[in-house]
Structure formats: structure tokens, C-alpha cells
Protein backbone atom coordinates (compact mmCIF):
# COMPACT_ATOMS: atom_id res chain seq x y z
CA UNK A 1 79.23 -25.47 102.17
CA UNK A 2 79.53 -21.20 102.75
CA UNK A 3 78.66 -20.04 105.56
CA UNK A 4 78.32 -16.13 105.96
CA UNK A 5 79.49 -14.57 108.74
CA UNK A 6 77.60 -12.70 110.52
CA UNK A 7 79.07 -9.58 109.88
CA UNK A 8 78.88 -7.77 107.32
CA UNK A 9 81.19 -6.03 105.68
CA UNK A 10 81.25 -2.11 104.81
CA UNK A 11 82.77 -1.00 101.30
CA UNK A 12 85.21 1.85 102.31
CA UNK A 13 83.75 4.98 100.49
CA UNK A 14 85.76 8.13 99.34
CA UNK A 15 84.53 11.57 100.53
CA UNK A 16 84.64 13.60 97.47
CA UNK A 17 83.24 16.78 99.48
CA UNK A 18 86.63 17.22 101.91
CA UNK A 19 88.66 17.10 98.08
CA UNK A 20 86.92 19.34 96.19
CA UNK A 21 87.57 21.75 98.94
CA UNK A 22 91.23 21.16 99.35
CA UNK A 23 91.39 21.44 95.61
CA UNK A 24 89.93 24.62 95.90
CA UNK A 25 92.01 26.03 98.66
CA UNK A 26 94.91 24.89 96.69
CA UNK A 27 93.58 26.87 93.49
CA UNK A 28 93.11 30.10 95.24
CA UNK A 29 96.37 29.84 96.85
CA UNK A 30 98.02 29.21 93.45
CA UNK A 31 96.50 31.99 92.07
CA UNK A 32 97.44 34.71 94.85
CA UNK A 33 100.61 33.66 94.90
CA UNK A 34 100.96 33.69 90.94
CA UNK A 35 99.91 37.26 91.36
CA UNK A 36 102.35 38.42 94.22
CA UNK A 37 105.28 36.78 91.45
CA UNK A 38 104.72 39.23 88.54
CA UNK A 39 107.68 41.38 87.88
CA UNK A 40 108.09 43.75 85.04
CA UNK A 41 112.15 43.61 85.20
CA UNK A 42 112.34 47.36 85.74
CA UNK A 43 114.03 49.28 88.08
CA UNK A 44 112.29 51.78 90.43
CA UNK A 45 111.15 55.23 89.06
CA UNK A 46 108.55 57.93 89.34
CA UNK A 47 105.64 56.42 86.84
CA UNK A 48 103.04 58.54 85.98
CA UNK A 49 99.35 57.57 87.40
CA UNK A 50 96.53 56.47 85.53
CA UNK A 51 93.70 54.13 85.22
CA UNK A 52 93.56 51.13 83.31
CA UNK A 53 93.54 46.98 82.95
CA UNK A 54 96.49 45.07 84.00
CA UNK A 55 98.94 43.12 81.88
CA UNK A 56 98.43 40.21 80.46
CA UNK A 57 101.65 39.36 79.04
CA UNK A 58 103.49 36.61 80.61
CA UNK A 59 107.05 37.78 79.49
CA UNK A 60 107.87 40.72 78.27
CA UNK A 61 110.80 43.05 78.03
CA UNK A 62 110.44 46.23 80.13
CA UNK A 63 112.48 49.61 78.15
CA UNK A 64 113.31 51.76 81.64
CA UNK A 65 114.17 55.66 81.27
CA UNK A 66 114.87 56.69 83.99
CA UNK A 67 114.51 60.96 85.12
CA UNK A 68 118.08 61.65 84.19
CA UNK A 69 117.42 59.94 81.14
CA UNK A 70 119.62 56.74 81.33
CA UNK A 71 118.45 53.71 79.37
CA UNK A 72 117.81 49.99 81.32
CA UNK A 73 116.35 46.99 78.87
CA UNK A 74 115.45 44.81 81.59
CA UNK A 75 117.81 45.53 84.40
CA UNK A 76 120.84 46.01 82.01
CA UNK A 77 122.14 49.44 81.12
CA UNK A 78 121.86 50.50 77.74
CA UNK A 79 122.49 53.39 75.32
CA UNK A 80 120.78 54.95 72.87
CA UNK A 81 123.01 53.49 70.19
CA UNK A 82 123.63 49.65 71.51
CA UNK A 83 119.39 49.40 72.50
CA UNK A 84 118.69 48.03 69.04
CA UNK A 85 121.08 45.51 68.74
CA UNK A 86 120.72 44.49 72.67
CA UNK A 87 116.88 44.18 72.56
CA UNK A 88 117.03 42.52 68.80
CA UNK A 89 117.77 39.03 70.28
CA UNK A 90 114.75 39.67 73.14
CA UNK A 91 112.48 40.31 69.98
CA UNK A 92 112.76 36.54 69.07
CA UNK A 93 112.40 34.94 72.07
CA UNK A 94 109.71 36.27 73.79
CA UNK A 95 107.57 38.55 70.94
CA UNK A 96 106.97 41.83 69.75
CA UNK A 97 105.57 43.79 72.80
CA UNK A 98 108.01 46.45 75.29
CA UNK A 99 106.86 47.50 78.20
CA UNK A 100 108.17 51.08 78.37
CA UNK A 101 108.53 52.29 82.17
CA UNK A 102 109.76 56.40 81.65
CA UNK A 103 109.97 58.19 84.40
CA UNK A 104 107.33 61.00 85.16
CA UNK A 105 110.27 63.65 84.81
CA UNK A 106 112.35 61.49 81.70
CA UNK A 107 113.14 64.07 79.02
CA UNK A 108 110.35 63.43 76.11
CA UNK A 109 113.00 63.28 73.36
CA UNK A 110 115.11 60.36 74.91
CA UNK A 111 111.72 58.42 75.17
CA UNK A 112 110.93 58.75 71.47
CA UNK A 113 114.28 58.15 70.51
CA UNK A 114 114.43 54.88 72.35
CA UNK A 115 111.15 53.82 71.27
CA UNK A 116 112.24 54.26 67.76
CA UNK A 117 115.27 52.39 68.42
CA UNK A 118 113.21 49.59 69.98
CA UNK A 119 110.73 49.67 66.66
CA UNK A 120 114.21 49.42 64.67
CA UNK A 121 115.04 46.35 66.55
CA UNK A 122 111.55 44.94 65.69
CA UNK A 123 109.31 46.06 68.51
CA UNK A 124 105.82 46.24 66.93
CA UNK A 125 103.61 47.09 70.22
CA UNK A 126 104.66 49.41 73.21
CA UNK A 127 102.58 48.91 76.62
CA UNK A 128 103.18 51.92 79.05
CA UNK A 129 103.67 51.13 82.79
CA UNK A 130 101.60 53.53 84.77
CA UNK A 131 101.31 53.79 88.73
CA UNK A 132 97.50 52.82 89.27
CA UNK A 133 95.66 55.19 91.27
């Protein structure tokens, strides 16, 4: 014969409230820090200001020129005549967009000529970093 005892026993629960707001603490986090990591791989110059949306790209390949008019793709000095061939190989890796960072006082010509280099190497969109306002 059973005999119950005569105490009687609790099912353990889980607290799903305590969770979701970990979860969410953990998301937010995630996300701030996420946005304190984006880097456009260019080097520091005088960008001109402006007003628009953010990028969205996750990589892309950054085309600095800088005041005096020296070429960077990425962090890596280039020249007029070795940026197609240098930023060919970035084409098929990582897609079709440059991020082109020119200096406020970068000579006009050297920019076109380097974006027509970049178009030769298969660049199809340019993105211009601007100093937000």
C-alpha cells in the first residue's frame, strides 16, 4: 500500500520575466557596441560636412585623398597608376561600392582621376564620406 506524505511537493518553475530582460540588456549592449566598431579604413583628413543617412555597408573599401593629394586604398599608399590594379582584387571580394574620403582641400582633378581609375578596376558605385553636422 502508498502512502502519501504529507508534504507536498512544489514543481520548480522557470521565471521567464528576469530572461527576457537579460536578453534584452544583452541585445542593446550588442548593438552599441556593434556601432562604436565601425571603421571606414581611412586615415584622418578634413571631410567636408553635410547631412545625410549613415552607411550601411558592412565592408567596404575606403579610396583616401588626402589635401596634398596622395592616394591611400584602405590604409595602403597608392598611386594614381598602381590604384587599378591594387583595388581590382578588393572588387571581388567584398563588391562593387568605394567609399571615397577626399579631403575638403584635395585638388578636384586627382579625385576624378582616381575615381576613374577605381571605375577601371570595376568600381560601379562611389559613397562619399562626409563629416555630419
Amino acid at each position: 500500500m502508498k502512502l502519501r506524505s504529507s508534504l507536498r511537493r512544489r514543481r520548480g518553475r522557470i521565471e521567464i520575466i528576469p530572461m527576457i530582460d537579460v536578453m534584452f540588456f544583452l541585445l542593446a549592449t550588442f548593438m552599441l557596441a556593434s556601432l562604436a566598431m565601425q571603421n571606414l579604413h581611412s586615415l584622418r583628413v578634413d571631410l567636408p560636412q553635410g547631412n545625410t543617412a549613415p552607411l550601411t555597408a558592412a565592408k567596404s573599401v575606403t579610396l583616401t585623398v588626402t589635401a596634398t593629394g596622395d592616394l591611400y586604398l584602405n590604409t595602403v599608399s597608392v598611386t594614381l597608376g598602381t590604384l587599378a590594379s591594387a583595388l581590382k582584387p578588393l572588387m571581388d571580394s567584398i563588391g562593387r561600392t568605394v567609399v571615397v574620403a577626399a579631403d575638403r582641400a584635395a585638388p578636384n582633378g586627382t579625385v576624378v582621376e582616381a575615381m576613374l581609375q577605381a571605375r577601371e578596376a570595376g568600381a560601379e558605385q562611389f559613397v562619399f564620406a562626409i563629416h555630419k553636422e
